[in-house]
C-alpha atoms as a PDB file:
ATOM      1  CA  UNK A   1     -12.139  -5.405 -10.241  1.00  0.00           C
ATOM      2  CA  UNK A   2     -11.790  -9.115 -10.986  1.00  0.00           C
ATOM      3  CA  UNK A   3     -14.741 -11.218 -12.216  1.00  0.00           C
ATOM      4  CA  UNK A   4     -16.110 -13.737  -8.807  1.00  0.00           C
ATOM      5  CA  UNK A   5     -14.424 -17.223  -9.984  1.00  0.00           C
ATOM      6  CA  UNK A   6     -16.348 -19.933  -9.810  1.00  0.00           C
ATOM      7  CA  UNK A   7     -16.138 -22.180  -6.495  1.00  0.00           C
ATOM      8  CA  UNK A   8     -17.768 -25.450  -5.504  1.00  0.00           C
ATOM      9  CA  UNK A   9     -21.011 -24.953  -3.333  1.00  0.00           C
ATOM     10  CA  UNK A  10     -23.436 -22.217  -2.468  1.00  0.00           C
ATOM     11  CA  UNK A  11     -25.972 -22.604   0.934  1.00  0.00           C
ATOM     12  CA  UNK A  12     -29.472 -21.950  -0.161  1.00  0.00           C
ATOM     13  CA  UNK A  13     -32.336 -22.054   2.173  1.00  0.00           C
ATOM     14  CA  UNK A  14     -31.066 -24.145   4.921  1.00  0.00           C
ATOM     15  CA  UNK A  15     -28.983 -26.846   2.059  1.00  0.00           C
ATOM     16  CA  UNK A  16     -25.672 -26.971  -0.079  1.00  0.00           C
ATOM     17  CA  UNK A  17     -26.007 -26.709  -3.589  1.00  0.00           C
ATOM     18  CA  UNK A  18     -23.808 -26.615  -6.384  1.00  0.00           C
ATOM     19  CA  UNK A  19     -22.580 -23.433  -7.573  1.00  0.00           C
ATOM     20  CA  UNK A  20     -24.228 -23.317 -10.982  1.00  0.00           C
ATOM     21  CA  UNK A  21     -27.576 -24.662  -9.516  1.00  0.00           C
ATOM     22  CA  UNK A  22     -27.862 -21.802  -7.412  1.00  0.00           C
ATOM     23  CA  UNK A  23     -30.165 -19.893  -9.327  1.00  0.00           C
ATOM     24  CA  UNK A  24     -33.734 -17.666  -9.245  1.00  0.00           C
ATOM     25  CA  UNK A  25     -36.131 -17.187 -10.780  1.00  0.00           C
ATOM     26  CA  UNK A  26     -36.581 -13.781 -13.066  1.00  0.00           C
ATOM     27  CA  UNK A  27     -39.603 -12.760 -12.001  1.00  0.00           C
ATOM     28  CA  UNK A  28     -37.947 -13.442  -8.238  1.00  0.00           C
ATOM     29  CA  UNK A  29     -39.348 -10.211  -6.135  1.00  0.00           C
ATOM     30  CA  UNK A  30     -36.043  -8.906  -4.440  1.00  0.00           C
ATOM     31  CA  UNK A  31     -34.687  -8.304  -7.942  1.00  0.00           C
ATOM     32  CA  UNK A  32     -36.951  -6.063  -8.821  1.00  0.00           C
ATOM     33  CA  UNK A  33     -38.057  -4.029  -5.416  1.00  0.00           C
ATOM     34  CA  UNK A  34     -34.615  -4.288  -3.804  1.00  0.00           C
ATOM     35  CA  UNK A  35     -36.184  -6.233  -1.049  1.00  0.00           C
ATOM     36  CA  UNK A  36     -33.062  -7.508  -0.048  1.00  0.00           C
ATOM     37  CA  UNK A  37     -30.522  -7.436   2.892  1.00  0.00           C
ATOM     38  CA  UNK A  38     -26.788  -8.540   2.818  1.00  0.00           C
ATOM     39  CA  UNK A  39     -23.687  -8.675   4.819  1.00  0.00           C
ATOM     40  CA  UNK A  40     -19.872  -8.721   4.080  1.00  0.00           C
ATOM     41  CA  UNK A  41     -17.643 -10.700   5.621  1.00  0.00           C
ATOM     42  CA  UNK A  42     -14.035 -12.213   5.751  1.00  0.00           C
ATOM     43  CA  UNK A  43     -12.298 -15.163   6.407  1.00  0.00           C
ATOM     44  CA  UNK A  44      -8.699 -15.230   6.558  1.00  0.00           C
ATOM     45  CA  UNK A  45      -5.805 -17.638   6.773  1.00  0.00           C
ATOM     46  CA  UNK A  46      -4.429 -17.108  10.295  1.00  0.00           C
ATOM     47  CA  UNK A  47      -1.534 -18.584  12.681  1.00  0.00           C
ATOM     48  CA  UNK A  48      -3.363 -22.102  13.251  1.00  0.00           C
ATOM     49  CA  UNK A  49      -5.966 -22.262  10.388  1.00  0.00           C
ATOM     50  CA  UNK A  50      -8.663 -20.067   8.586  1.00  0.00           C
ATOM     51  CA  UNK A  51     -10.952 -18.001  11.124  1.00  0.00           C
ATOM     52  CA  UNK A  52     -14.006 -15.753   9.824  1.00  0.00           C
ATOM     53  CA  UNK A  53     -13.607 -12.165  11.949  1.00  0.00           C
ATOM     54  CA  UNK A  54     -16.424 -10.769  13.757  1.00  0.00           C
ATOM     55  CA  UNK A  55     -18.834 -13.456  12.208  1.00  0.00           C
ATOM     56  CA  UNK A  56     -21.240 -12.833  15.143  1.00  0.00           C
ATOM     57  CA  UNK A  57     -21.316  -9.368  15.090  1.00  0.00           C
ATOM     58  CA  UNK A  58     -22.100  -9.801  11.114  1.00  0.00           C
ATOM     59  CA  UNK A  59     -25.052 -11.837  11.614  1.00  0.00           C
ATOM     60  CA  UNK A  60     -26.311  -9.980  14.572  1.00  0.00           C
ATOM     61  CA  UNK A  61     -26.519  -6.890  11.987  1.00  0.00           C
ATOM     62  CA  UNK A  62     -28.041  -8.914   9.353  1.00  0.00           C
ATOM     63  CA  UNK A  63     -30.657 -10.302  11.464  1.00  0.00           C
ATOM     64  CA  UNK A  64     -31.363  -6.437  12.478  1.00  0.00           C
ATOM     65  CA  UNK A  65     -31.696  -5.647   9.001  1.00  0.00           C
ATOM     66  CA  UNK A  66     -34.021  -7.716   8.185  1.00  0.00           C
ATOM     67  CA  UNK A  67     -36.091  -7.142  11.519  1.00  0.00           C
ATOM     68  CA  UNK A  68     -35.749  -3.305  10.428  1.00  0.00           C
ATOM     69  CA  UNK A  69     -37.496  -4.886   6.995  1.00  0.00           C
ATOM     70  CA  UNK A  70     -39.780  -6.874   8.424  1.00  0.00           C
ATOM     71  CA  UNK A  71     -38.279  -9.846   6.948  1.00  0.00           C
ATOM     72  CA  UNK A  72     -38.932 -13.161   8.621  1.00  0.00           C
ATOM     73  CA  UNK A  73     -35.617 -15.031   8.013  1.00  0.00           C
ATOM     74  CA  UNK A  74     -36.453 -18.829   9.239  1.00  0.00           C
ATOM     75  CA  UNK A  75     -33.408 -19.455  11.169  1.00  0.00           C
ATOM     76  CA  UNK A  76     -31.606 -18.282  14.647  1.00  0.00           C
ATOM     77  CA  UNK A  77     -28.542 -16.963  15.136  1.00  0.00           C
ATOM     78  CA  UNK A  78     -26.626 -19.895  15.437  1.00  0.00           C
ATOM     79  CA  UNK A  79     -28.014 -21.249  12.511  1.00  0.00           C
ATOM     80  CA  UNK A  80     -26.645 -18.841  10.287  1.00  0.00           C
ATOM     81  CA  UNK A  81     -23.129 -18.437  11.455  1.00  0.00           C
ATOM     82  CA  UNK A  82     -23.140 -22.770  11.216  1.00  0.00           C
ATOM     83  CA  UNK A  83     -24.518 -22.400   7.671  1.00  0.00           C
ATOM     84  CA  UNK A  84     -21.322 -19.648   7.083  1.00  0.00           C
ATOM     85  CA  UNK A  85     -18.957 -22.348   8.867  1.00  0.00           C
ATOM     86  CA  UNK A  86     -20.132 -24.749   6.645  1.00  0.00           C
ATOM     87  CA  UNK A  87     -19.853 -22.976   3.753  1.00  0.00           C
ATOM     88  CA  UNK A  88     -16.211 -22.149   4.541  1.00  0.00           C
ATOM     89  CA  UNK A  89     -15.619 -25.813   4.688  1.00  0.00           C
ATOM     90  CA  UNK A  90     -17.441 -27.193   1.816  1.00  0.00           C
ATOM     91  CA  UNK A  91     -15.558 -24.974  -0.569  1.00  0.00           C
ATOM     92  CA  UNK A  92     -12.037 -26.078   0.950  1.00  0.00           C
ATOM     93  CA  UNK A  93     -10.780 -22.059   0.500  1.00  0.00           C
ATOM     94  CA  UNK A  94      -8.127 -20.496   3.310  1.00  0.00           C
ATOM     95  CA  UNK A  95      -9.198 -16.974   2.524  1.00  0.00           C
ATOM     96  CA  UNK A  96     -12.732 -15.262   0.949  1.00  0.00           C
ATOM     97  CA  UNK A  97     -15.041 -13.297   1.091  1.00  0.00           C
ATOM     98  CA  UNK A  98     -19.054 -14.075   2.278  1.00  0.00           C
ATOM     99  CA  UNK A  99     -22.261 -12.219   1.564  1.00  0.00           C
ATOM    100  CA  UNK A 100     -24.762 -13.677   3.348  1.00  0.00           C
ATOM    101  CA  UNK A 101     -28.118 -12.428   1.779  1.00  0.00           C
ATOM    102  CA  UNK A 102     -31.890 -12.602   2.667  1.00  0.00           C
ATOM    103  CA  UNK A 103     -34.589 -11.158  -0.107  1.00  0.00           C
ATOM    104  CA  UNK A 104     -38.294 -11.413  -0.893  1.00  0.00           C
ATOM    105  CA  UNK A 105     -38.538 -14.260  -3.491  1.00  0.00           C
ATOM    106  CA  UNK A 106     -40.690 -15.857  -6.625  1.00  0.00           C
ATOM    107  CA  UNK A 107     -44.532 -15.268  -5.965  1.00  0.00           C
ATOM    108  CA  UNK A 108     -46.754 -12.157  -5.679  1.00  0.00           C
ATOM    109  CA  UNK A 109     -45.939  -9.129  -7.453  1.00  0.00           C
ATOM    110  CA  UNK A 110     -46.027  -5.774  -6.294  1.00  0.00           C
ATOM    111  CA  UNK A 111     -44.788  -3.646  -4.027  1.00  0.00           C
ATOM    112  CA  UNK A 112     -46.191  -5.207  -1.109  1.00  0.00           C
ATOM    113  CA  UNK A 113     -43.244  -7.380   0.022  1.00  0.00           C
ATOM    114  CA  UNK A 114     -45.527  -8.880   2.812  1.00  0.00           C
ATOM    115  CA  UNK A 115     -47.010 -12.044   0.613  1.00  0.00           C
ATOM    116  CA  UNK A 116     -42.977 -13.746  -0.710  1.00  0.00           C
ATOM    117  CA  UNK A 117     -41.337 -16.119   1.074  1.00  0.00           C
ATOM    118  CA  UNK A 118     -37.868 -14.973   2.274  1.00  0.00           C
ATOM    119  CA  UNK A 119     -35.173 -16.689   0.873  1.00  0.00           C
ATOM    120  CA  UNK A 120     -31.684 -16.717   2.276  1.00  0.00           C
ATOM    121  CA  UNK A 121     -28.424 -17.688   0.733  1.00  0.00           C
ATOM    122  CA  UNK A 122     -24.702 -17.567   1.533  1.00  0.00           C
ATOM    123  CA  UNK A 123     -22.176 -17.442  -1.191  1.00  0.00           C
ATOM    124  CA  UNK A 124     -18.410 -16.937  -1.000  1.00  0.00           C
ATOM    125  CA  UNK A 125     -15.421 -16.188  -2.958  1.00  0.00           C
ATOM    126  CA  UNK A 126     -11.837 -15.491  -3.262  1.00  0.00           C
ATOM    127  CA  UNK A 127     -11.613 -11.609  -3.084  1.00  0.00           C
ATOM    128  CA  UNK A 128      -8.415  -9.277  -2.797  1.00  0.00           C
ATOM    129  CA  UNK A 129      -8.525  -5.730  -1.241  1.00  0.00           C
ATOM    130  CA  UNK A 130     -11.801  -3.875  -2.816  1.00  0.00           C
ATOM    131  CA  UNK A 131      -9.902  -1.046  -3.824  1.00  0.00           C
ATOM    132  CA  UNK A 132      -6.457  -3.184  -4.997  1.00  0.00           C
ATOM    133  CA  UNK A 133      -3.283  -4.328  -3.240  1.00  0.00           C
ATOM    134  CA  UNK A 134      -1.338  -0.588  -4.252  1.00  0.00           C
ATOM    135  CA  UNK A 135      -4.202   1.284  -2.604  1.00  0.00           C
ATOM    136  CA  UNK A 136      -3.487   0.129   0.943  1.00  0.00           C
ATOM    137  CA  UNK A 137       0.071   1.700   0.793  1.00  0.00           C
ATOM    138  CA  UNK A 138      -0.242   4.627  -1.821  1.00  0.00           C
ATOM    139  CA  UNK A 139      -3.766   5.909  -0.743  1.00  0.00           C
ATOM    140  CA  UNK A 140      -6.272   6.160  -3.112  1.00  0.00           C
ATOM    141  CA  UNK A 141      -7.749   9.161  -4.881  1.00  0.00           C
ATOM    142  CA  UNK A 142     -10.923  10.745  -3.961  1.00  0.00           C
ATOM    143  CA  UNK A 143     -13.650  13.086  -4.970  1.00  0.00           C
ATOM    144  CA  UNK A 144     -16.708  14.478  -3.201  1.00  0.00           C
ATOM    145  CA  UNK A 145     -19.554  12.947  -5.032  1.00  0.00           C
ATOM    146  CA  UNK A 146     -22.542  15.176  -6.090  1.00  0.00           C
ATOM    147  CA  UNK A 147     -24.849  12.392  -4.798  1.00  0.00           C
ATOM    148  CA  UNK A 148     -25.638  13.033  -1.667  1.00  0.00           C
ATOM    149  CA  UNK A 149     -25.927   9.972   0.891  1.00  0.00           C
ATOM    150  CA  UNK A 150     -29.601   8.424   1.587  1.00  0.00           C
ATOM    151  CA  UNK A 151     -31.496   9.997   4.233  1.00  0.00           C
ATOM    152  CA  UNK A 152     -33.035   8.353   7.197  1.00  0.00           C
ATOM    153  CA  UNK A 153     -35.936   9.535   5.921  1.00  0.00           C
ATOM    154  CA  UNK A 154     -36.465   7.847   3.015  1.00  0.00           C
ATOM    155  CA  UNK A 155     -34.639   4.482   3.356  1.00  0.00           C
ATOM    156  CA  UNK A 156     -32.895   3.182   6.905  1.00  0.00           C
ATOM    157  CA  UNK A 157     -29.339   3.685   6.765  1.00  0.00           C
ATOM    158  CA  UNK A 158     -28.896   1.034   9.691  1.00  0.00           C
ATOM    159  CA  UNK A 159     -29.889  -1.623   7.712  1.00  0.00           C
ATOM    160  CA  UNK A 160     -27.852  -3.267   5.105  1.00  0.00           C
ATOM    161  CA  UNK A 161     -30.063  -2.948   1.989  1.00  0.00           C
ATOM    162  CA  UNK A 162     -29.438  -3.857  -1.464  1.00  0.00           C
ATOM    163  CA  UNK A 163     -31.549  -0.299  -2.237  1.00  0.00           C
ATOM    164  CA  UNK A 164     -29.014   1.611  -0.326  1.00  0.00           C
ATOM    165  CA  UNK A 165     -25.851   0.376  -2.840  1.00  0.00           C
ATOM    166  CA  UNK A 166     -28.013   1.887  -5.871  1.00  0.00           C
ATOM    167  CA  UNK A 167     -27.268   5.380  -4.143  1.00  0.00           C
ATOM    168  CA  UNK A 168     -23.917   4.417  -3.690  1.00  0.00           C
ATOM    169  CA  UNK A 169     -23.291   2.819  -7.241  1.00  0.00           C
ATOM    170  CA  UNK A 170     -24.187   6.257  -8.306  1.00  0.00           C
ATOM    171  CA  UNK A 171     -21.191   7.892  -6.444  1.00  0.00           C
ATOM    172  CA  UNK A 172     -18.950   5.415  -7.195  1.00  0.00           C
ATOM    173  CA  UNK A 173     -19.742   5.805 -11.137  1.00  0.00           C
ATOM    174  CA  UNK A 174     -19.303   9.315 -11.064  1.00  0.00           C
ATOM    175  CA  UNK A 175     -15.781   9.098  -8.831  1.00  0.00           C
ATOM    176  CA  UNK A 176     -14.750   6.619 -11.448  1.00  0.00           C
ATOM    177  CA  UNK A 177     -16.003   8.860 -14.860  1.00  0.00           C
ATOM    178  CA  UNK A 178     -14.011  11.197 -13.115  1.00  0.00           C
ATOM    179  CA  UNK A 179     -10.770   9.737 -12.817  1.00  0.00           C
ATOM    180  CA  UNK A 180     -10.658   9.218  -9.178  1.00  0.00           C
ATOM    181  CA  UNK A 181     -10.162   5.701  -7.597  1.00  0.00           C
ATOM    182  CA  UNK A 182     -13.177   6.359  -5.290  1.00  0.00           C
ATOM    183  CA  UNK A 183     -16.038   8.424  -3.614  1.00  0.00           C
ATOM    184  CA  UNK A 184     -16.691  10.390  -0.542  1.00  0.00           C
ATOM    185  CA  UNK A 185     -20.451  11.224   0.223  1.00  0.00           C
ATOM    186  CA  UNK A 186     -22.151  14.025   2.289  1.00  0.00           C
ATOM    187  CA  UNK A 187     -25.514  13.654   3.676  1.00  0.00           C
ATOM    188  CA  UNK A 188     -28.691  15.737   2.801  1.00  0.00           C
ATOM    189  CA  UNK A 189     -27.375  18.457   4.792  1.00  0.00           C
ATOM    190  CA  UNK A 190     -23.847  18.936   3.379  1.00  0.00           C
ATOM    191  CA  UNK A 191     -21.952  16.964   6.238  1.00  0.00           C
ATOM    192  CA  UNK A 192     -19.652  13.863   5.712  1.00  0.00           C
ATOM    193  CA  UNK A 193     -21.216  10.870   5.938  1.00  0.00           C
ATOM    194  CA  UNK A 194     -18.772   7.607   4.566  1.00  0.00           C
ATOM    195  CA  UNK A 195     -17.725   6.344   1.527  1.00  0.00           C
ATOM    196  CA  UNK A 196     -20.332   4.209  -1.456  1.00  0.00           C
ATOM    197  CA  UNK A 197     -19.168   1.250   0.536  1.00  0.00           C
ATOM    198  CA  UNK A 198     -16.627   2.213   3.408  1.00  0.00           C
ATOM    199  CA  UNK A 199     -16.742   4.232   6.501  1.00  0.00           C
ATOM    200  CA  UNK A 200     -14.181   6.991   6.654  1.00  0.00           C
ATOM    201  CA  UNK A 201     -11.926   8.480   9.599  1.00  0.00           C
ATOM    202  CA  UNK A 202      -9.864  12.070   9.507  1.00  0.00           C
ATOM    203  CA  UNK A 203      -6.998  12.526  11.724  1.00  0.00           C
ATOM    204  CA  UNK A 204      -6.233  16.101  13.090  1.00  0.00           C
ATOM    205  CA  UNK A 205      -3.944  17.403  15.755  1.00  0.00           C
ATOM    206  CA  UNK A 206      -3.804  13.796  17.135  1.00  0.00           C
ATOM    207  CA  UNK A 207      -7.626  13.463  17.422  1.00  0.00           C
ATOM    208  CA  UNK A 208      -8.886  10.059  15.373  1.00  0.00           C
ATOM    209  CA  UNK A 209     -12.688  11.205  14.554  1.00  0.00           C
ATOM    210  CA  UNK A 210     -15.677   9.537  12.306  1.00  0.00           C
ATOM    211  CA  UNK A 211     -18.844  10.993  11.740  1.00  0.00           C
ATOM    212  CA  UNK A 212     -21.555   9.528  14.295  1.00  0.00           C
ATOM    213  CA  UNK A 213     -24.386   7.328  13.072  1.00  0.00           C
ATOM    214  CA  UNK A 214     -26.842   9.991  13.095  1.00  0.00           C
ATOM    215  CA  UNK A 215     -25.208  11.198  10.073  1.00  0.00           C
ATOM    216  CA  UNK A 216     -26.607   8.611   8.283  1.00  0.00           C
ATOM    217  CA  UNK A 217     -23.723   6.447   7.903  1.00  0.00           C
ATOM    218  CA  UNK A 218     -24.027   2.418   8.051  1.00  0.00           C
ATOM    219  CA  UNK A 219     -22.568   1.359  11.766  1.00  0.00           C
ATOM    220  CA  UNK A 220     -19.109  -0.668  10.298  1.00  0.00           C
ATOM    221  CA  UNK A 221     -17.735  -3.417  11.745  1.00  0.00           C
ATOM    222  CA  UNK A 222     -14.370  -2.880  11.033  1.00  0.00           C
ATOM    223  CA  UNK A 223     -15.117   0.829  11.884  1.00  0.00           C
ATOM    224  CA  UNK A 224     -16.219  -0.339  15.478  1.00  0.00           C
ATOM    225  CA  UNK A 225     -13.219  -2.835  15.394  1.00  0.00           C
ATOM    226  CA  UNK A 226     -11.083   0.402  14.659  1.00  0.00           C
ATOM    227  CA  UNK A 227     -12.924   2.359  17.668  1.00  0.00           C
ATOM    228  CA  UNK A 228     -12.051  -0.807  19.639  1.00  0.00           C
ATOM    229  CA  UNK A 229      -8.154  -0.394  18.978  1.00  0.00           C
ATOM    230  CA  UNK A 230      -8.587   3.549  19.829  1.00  0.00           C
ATOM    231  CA  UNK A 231      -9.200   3.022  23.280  1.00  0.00           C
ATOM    232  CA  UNK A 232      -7.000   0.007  23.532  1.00  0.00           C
ATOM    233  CA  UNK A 233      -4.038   2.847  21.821  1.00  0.00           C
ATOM    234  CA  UNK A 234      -5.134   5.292  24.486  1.00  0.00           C
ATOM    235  CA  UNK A 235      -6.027   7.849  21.136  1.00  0.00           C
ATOM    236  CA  UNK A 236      -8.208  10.368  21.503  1.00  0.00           C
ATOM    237  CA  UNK A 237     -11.138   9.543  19.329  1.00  0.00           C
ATOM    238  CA  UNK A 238     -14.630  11.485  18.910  1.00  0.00           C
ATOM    239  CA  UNK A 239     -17.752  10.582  17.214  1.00  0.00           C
ATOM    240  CA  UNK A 240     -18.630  13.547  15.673  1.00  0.00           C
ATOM    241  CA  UNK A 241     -19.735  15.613  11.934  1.00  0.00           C
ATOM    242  CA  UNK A 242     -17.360  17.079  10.101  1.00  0.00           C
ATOM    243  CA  UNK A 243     -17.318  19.140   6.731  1.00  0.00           C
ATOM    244  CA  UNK A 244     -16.008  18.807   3.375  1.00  0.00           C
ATOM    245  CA  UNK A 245     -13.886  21.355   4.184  1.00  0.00           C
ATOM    246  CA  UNK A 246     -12.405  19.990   7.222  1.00  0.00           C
ATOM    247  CA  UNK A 247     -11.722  17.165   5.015  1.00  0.00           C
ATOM    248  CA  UNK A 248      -9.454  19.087   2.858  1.00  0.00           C
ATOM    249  CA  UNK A 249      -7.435  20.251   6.155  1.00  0.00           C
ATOM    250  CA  UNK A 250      -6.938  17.579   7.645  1.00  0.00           C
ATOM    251  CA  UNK A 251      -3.427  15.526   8.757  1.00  0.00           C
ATOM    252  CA  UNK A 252      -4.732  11.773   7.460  1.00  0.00           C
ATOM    253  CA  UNK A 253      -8.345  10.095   6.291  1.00  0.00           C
ATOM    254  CA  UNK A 254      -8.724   7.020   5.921  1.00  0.00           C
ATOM    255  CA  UNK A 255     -11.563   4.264   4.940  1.00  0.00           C
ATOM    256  CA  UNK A 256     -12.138   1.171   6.746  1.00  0.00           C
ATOM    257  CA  UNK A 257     -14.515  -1.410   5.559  1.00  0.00           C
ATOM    258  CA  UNK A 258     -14.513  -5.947   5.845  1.00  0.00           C
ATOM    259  CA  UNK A 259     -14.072  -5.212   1.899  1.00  0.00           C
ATOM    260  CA  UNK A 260     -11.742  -2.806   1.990  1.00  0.00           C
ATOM    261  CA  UNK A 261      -9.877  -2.882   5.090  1.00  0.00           C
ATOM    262  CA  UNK A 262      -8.059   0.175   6.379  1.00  0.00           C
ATOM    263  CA  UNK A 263      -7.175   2.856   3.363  1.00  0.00           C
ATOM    264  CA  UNK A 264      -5.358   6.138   3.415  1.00  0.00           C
ATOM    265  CA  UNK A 265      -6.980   8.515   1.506  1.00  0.00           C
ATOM    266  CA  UNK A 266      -4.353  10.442  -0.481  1.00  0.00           C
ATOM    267  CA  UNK A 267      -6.016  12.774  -1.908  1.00  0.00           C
ATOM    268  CA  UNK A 268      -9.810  14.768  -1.636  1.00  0.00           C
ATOM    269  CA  UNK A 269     -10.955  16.588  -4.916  1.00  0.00           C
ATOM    270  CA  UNK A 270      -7.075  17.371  -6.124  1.00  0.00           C
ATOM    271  CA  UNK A 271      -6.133  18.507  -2.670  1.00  0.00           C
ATOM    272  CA  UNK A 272      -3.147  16.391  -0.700  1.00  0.00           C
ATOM    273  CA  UNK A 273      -4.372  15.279   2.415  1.00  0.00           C
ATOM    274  CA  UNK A 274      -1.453  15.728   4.952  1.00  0.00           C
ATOM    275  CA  UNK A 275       2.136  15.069   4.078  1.00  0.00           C
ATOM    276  CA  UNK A 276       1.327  11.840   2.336  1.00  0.00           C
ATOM    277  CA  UNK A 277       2.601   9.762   5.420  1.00  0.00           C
ATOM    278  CA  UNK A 278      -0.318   8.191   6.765  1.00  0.00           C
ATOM    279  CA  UNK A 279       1.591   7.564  10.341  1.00  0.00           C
ATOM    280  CA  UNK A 280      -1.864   6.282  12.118  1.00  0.00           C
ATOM    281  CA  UNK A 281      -4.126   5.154   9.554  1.00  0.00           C
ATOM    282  CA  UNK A 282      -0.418   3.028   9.287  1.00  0.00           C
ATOM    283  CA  UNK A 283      -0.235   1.828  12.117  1.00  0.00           C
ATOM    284  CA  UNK A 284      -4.059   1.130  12.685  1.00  0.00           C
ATOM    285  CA  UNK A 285      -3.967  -1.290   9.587  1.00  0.00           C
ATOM    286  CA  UNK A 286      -0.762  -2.938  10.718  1.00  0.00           C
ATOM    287  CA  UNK A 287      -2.931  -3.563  13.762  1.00  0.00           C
ATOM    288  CA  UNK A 288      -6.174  -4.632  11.705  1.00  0.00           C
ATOM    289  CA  UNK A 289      -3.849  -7.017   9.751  1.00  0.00           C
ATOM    290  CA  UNK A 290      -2.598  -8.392  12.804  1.00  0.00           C
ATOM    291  CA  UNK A 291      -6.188  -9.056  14.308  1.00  0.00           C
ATOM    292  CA  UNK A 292      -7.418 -10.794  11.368  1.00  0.00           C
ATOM    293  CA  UNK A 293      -4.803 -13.277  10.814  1.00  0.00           C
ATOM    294  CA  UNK A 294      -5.062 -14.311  14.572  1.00  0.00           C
ATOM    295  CA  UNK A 295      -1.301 -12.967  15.411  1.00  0.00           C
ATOM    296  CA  UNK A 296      -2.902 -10.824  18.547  1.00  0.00           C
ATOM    297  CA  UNK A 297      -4.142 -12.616  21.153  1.00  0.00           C
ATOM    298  CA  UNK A 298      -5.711  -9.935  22.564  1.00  0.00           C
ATOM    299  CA  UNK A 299      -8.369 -10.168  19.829  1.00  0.00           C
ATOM    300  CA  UNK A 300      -8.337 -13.926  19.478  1.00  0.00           C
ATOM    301  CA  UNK A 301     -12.269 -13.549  20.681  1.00  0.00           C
ATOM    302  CA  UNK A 302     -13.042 -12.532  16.918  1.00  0.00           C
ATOM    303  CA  UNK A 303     -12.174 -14.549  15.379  1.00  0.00           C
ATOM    304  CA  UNK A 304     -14.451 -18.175  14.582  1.00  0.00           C
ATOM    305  CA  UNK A 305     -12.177 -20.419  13.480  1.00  0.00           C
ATOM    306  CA  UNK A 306     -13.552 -22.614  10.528  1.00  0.00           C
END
């Protein structure tokens, strides 16, 4: 994975700064407690100029994460996908990647996260396919991690925490010690969840299945824009758990994430998944590519154009 080159401004608590002034302090709360939530999201060069996808839908989950940590952000809605806009602009890039990111800052120590001010920041940057250009046409290479995905119980999967991606470093580590280009994680009670970073769908007989959010999973975007083309495909498509051995057996898998798009999974712990042919996890990221660049009108309405 490439290094994040340098660009020209980051947003910082409601103001553009320059990027190498956009610092914290070391003591700064969020760094050390994880008090801090996050989105990912994409803008993309498209038919009449560069759009960010589903930017609404981004901030409406980041504004629910931080409700879910009782984080008191300082600005509305439309506040934060203008800051995003203007980001976009003042950086004078057709295509990145943003990660919005709200966390408890310099003051009081201690767990208590209560007594910080939140901070909130929005930095961008030019970022290729998280798991590489030859991924999204080969497949990639998977193993079932020995980590098992957090539990409602102990930290809300819902909400897009930096604590969460410690679990999930964790199973990506191990996938990559391991040789494999990536992880797949159950939950505490041996069912599939998702990916470290990425939801995942299995294909069987024809039926397009992902495991439902009370499996612990994060509620994707790009898996609900995937949903979204299901019906509009007339596929048969469940929410419902699966197990690792159904994972094995089935016809395709695939992961779909804003960072990663739509992936084939090739292969699941030295087992080929299918035939190698991918037909609908094909054909649902021709589709994806299509929505993002604005070259389907029907889904012109997600697209904020920057």
């Amino acid at each position: 994975m490439a290094s994040v080159q340098a660009l020209k401004k980051i947003w910082m608590d409601g103001k553009l700064v320059d990027w190498d002034d956009a610092k914290i302090h070391v003591l700064t709360h969020g760094l050390h407690y994880a008090c801090a939530v996050f989105e990912g999201i994409r803008c993309n060069e498209t038919v009449a100029r560069s759009a960010i996808f589903r930017l609404e839908e981004h901030i409406d989950r980041f504004l629910n994460s931080a409700k879910i940590y009782r984080m008191n952000l300082g600005y509305s809605k439309r506040e934060l996908v203008d800051a995003c806009i203007e980001t976009v602009r003042a950086n004078r890039v057709t295509s990145c990647y943003l990660r919005p990111i709200a966390f408890t800052s310099y003051g009081a120590m201690g767990l208590n996260p209560l007594k910080n001010k939140i901070s909130v920041a929005i930095p961008l940057w030019e970022w290729g396919p998280y798991l590489g250009e030859e991924a999204l046409s080969k497949g990639v290479r998977c193993m079932v991690s020995s980590w098992a995905r957090i539990d409602s119980r102990s930290l809300p999967p819902q909400a897009k925490c930096s604590a969460n991606y410690a679990n999930s470093a964790l199973a990506k580590m191990e996938a990559i010690s391991a040789g494999y280009d990536e992880a797949i994680m159950l939950n505490a009670i041996g069912l599939v969840a998702e990916g470290p970073g990425e939801n995942i769908f299995r294909v069987k007989d024809g039926i397009l299945s992902t495991p439902p959010a009370s499996s612990g999973i994060l509620r994707g975007i790009t898996r609900d824009t995937i949903i979204q083309f299901s019906r509009d495909l007339k596929i048969t498509f469940y929410r419902n758990d699966f197990t690792r051995e159904e994972l094995f057996t089935s016809d395709e898998l695939f992961f779909s994430g804003t960072a990663v798009g739509v992936n084939p999974i090739r292969e699941v712990d030295g087992r080929q998944i299918g035939d190698g042919g991918y037909p609908l996890a094909k054909k649902l990221q021709r589709l994806y590519d299509g929505a993002i660049h604005g070259r389907l009108k029907r889904y012109s309405g997600w697209l904020t154009k920057v």
